[in-house]
C-alpha atoms as a PDB file:
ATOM      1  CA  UNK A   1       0.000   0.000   0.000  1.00  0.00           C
ATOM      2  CA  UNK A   2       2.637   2.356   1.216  1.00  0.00           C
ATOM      3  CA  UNK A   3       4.126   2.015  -3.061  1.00  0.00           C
ATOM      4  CA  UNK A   4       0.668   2.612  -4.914  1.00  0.00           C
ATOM      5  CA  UNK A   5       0.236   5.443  -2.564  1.00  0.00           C
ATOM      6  CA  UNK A   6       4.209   6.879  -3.116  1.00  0.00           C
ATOM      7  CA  UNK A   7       3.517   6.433  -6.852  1.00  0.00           C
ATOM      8  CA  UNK A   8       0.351   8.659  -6.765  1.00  0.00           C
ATOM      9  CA  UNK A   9       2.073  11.078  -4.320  1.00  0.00           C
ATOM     10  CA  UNK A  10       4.874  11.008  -7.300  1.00  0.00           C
ATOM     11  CA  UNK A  11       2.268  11.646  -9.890  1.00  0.00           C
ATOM     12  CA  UNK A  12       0.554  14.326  -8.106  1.00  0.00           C
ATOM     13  CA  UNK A  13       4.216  16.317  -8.020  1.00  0.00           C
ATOM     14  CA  UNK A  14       4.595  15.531 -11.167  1.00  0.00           C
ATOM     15  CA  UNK A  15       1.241  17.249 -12.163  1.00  0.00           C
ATOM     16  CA  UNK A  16       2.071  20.326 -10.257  1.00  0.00           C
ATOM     17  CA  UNK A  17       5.552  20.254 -11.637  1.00  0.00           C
ATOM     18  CA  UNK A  18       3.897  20.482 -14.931  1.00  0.00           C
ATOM     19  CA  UNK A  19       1.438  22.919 -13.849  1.00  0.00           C
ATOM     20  CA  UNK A  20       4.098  25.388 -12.742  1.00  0.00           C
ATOM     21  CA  UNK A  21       5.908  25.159 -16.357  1.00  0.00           C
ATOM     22  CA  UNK A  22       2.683  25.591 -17.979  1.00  0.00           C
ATOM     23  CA  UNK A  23       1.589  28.782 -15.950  1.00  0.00           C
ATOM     24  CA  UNK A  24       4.933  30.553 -14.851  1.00  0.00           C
ATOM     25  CA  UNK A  25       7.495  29.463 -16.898  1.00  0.00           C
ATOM     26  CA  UNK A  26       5.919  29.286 -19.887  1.00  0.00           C
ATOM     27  CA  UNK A  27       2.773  32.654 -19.970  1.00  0.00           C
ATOM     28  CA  UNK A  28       4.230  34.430 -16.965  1.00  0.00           C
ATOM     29  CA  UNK A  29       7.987  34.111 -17.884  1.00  0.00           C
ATOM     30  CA  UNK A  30       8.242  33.369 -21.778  1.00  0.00           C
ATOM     31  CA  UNK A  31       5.055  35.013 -22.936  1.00  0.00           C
ATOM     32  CA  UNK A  32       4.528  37.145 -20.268  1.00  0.00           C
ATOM     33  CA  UNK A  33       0.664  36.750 -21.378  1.00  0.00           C
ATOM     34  CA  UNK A  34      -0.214  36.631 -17.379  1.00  0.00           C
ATOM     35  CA  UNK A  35       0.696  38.118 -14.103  1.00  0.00           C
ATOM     36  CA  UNK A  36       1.001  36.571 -10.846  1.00  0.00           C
ATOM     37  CA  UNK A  37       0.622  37.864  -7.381  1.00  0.00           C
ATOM     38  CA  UNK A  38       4.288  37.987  -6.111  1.00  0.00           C
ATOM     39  CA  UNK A  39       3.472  35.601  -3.234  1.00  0.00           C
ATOM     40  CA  UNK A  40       2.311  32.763  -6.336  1.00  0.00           C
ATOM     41  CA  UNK A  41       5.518  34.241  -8.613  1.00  0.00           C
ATOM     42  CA  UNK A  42       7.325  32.936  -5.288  1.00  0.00           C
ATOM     43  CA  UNK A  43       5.939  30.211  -4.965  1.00  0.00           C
ATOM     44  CA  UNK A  44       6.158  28.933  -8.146  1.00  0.00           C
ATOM     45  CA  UNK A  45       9.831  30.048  -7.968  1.00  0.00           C
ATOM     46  CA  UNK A  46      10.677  27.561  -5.887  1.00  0.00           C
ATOM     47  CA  UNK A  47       8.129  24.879  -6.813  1.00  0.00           C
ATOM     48  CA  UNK A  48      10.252  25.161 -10.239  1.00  0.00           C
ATOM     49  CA  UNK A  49      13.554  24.837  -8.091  1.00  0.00           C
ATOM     50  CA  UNK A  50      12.499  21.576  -6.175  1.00  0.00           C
ATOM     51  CA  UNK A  51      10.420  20.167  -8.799  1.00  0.00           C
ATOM     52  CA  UNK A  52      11.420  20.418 -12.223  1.00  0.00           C
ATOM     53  CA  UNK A  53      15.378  21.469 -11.538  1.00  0.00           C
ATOM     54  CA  UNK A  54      15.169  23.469 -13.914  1.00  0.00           C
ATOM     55  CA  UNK A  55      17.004  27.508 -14.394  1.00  0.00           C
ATOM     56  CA  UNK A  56      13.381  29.366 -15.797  1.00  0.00           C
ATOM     57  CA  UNK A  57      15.932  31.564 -17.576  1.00  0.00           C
ATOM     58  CA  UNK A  58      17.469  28.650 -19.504  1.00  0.00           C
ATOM     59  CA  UNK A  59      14.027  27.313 -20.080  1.00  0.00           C
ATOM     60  CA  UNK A  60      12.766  30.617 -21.543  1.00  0.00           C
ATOM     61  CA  UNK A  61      15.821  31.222 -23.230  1.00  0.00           C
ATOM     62  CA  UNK A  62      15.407  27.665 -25.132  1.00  0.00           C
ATOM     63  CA  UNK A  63      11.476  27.722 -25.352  1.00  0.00           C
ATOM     64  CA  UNK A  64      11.918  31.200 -26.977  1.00  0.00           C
ATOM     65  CA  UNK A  65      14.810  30.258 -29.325  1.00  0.00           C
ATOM     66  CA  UNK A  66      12.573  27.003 -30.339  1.00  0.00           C
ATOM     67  CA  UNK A  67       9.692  29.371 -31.158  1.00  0.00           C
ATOM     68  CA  UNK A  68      11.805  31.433 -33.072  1.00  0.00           C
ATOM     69  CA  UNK A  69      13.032  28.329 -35.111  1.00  0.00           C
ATOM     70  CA  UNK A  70       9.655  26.028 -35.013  1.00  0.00           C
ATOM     71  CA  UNK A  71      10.651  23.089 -37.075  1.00  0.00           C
ATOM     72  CA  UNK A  72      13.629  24.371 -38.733  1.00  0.00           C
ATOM     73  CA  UNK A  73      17.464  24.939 -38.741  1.00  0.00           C
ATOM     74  CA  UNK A  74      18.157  26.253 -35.262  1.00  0.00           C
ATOM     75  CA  UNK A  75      14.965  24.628 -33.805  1.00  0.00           C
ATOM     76  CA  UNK A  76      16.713  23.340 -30.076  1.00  0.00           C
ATOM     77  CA  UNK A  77      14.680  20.326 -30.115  1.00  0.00           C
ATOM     78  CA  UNK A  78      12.589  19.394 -33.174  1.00  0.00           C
ATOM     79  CA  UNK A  79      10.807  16.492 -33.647  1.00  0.00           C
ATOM     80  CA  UNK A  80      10.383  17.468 -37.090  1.00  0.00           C
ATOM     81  CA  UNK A  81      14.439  17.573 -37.653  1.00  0.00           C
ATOM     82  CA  UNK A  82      15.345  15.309 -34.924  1.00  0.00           C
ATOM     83  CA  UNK A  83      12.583  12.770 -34.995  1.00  0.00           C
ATOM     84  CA  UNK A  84       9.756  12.243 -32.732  1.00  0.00           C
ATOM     85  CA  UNK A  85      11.262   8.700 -30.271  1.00  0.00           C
ATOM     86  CA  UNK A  86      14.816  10.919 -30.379  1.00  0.00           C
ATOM     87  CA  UNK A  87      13.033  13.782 -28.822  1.00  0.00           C
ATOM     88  CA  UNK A  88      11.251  11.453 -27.059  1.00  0.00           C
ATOM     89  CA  UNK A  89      13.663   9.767 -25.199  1.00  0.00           C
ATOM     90  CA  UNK A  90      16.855  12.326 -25.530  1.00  0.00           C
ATOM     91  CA  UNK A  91      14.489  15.554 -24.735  1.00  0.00           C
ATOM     92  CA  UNK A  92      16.483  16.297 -21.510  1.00  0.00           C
ATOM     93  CA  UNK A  93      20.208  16.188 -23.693  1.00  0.00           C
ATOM     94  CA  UNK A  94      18.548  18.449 -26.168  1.00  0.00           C
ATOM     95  CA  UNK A  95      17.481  21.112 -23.849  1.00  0.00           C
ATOM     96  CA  UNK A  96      20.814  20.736 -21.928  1.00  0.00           C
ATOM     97  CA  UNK A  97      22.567  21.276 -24.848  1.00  0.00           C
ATOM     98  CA  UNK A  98      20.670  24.579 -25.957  1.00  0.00           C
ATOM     99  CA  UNK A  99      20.852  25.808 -22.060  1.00  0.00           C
ATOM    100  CA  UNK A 100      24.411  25.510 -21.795  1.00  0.00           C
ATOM    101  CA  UNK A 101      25.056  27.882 -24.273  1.00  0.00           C
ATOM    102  CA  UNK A 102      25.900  31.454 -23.164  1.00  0.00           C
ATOM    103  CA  UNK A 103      24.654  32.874 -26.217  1.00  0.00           C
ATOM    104  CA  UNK A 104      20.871  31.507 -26.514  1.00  0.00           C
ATOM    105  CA  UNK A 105      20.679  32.611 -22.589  1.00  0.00           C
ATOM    106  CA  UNK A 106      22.190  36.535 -23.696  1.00  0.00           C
ATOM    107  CA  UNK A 107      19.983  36.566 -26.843  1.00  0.00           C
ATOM    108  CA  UNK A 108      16.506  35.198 -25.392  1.00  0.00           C
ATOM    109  CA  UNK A 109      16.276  35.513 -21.799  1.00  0.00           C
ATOM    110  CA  UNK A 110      18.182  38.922 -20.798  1.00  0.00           C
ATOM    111  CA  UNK A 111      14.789  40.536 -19.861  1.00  0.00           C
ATOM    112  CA  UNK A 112      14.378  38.073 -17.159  1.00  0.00           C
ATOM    113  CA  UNK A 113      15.234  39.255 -13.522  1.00  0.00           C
ATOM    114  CA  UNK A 114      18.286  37.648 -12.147  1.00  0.00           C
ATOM    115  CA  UNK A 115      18.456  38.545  -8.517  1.00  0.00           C
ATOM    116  CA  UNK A 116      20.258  36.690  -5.520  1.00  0.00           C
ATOM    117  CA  UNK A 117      17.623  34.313  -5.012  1.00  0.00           C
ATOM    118  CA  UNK A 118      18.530  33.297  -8.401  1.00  0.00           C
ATOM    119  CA  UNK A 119      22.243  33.066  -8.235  1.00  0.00           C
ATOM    120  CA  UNK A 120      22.638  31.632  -4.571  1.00  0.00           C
ATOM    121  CA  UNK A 121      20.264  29.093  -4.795  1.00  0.00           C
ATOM    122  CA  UNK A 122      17.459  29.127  -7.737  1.00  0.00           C
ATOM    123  CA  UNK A 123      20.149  27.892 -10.192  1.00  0.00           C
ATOM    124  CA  UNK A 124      21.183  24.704  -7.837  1.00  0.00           C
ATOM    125  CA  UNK A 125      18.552  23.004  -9.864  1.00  0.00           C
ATOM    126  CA  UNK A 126      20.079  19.854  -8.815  1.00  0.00           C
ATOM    127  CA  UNK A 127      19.724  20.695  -5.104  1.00  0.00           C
ATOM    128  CA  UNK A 128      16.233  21.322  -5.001  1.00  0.00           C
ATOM    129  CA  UNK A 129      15.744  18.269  -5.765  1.00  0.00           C
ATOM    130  CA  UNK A 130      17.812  16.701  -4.322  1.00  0.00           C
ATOM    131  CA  UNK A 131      15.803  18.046  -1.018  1.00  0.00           C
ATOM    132  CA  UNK A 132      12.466  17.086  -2.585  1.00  0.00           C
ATOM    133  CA  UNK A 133      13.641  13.571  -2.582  1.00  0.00           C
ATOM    134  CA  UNK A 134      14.918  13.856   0.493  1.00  0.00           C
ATOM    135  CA  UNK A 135      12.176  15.513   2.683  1.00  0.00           C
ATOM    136  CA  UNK A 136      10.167  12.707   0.521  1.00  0.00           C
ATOM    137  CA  UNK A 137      11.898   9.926   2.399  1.00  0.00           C
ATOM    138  CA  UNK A 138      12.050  11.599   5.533  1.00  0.00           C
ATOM    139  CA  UNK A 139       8.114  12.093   5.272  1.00  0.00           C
ATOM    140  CA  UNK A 140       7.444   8.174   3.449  1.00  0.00           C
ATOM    141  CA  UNK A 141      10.623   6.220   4.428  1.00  0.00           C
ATOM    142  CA  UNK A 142      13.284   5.031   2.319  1.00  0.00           C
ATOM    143  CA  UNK A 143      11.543   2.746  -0.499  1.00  0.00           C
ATOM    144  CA  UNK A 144       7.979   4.901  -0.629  1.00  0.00           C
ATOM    145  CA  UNK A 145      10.180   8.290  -0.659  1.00  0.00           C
ATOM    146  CA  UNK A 146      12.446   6.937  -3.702  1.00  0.00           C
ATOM    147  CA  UNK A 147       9.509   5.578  -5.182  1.00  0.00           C
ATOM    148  CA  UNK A 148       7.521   9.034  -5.323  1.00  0.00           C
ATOM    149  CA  UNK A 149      11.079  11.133  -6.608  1.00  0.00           C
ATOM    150  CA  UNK A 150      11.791   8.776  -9.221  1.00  0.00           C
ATOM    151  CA  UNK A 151       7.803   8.678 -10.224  1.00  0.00           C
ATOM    152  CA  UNK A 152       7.820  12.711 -10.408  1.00  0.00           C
ATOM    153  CA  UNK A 153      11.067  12.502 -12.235  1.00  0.00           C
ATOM    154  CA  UNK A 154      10.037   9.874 -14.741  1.00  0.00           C
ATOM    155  CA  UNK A 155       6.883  11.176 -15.647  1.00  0.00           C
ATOM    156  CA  UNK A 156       7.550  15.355 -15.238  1.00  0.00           C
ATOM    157  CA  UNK A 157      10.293  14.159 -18.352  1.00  0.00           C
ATOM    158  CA  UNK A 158       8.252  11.954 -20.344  1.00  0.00           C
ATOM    159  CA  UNK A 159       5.602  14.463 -20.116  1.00  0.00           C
ATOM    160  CA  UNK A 160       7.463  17.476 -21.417  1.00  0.00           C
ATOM    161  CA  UNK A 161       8.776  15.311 -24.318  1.00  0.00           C
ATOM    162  CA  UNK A 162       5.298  13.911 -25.454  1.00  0.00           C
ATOM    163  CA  UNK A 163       3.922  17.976 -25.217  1.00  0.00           C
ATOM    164  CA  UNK A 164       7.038  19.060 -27.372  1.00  0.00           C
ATOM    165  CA  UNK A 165       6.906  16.002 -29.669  1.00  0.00           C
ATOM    166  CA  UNK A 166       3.159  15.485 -30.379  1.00  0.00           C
ATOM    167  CA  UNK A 167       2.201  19.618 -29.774  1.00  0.00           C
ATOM    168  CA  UNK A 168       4.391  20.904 -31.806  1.00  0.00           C
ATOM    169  CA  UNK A 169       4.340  19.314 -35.562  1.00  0.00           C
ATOM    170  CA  UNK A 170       0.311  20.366 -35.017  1.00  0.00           C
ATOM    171  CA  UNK A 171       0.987  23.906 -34.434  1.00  0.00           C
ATOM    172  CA  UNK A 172       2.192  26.496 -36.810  1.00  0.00           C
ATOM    173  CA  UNK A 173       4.675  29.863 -36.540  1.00  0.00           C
ATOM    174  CA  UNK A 174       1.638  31.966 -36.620  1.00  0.00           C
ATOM    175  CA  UNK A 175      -0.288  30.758 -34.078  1.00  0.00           C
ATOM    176  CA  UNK A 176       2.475  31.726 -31.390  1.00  0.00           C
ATOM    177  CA  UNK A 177       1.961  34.943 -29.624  1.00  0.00           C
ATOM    178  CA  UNK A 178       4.220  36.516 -27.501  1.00  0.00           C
ATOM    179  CA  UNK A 179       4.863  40.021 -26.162  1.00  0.00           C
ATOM    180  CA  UNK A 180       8.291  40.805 -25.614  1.00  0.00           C
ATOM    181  CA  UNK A 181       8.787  43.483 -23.035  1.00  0.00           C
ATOM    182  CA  UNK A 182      12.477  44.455 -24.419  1.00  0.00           C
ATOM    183  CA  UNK A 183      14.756  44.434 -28.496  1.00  0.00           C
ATOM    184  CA  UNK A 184      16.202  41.555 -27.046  1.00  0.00           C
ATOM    185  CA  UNK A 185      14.797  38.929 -28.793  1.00  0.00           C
ATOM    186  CA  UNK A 186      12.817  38.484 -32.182  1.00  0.00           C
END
């Protein structure tokens, strides 16, 4: 009992996990189509930090760079150019390789606020969680706590790469709306 109810604790994070890219990182940060209270935009902040371990300025920087590319040359991670079971299953070395570059970050994310929260501990993507797995076995014990982690982790990433992979090749260039609030990227 104490597995079937780790794996739907690990789903549930998993959900919110993809919640919080859907609403913050992708229409408050990328789009900036919404606002947020700043007590949600904190929340969210670090919900993005222990959940996802992801930087939301490398993850606008690359969602912004694929828009500006959709299913072309220069397109971080097509399924149209790399194939659909690549991006599938190599989704996470594809944005890794886009977010380690200096230059998409510059180009496509420089409007983005970059304050101390950010650089002491919001970019420790690894360490948040790292401490979600860990405050999940403290709370579930050993086998139950691993059990939730690795269910968030497994299906948070299999989730992005099915919304890229399947979302994508049925949307067009024009359909993608965004309102920059700076020149700093097309």
């Amino acid at each position: 009992m104490d597995y079937f109810v780790a794996i739907l604790v690990g789903l549930g994070l998993a959900e919110l996990a993809t919640m919080i890219t859907t609403i913050y990182l992708h229409r408050v940060l990328c789009h900036k189509s919404i606002e947020l209270h700043p007590a949600m935009t904190f929340f969210m902040r670090i919900g993005t930090w222990m959940l996802t371990s992801i930087s939301p300025r490398e993850w606008v920087a690359v969602h912004r760079k694929h828009h500006n590319f959709t299913d072309v040359e220069g397109d971080p991670h097509s399924p149209h150019i790399e194939g659909y079971w690549k991006i599938m299953l190599a989704n996470v070395y594809y944005y890794r390789r886009e977010a380690n570059n200096d230059g998409t970050l510059q180009k496509y994310a420089s409007d983005l606020p970059h304050d101390r929260l950010d650089r002491v501990l919001l970019e420790r993507g690894a360490l948040g969680f790292a401490l979600t797995g860990l405050l999940l076995v403290m709370l579930m014990g050993l086998g139950p706590g691993l059990t939730a982690i690795s269910t968030l982790a497994v299906v948070y990433l299999l989730l992005s790469a099915a919304i890229n992979g399947v979302a994508t090749p049925s949307g067009t260039r024009a359909s993608i709306t965004t309102r920059p609030t700076s020149g700093s990227w097309p």
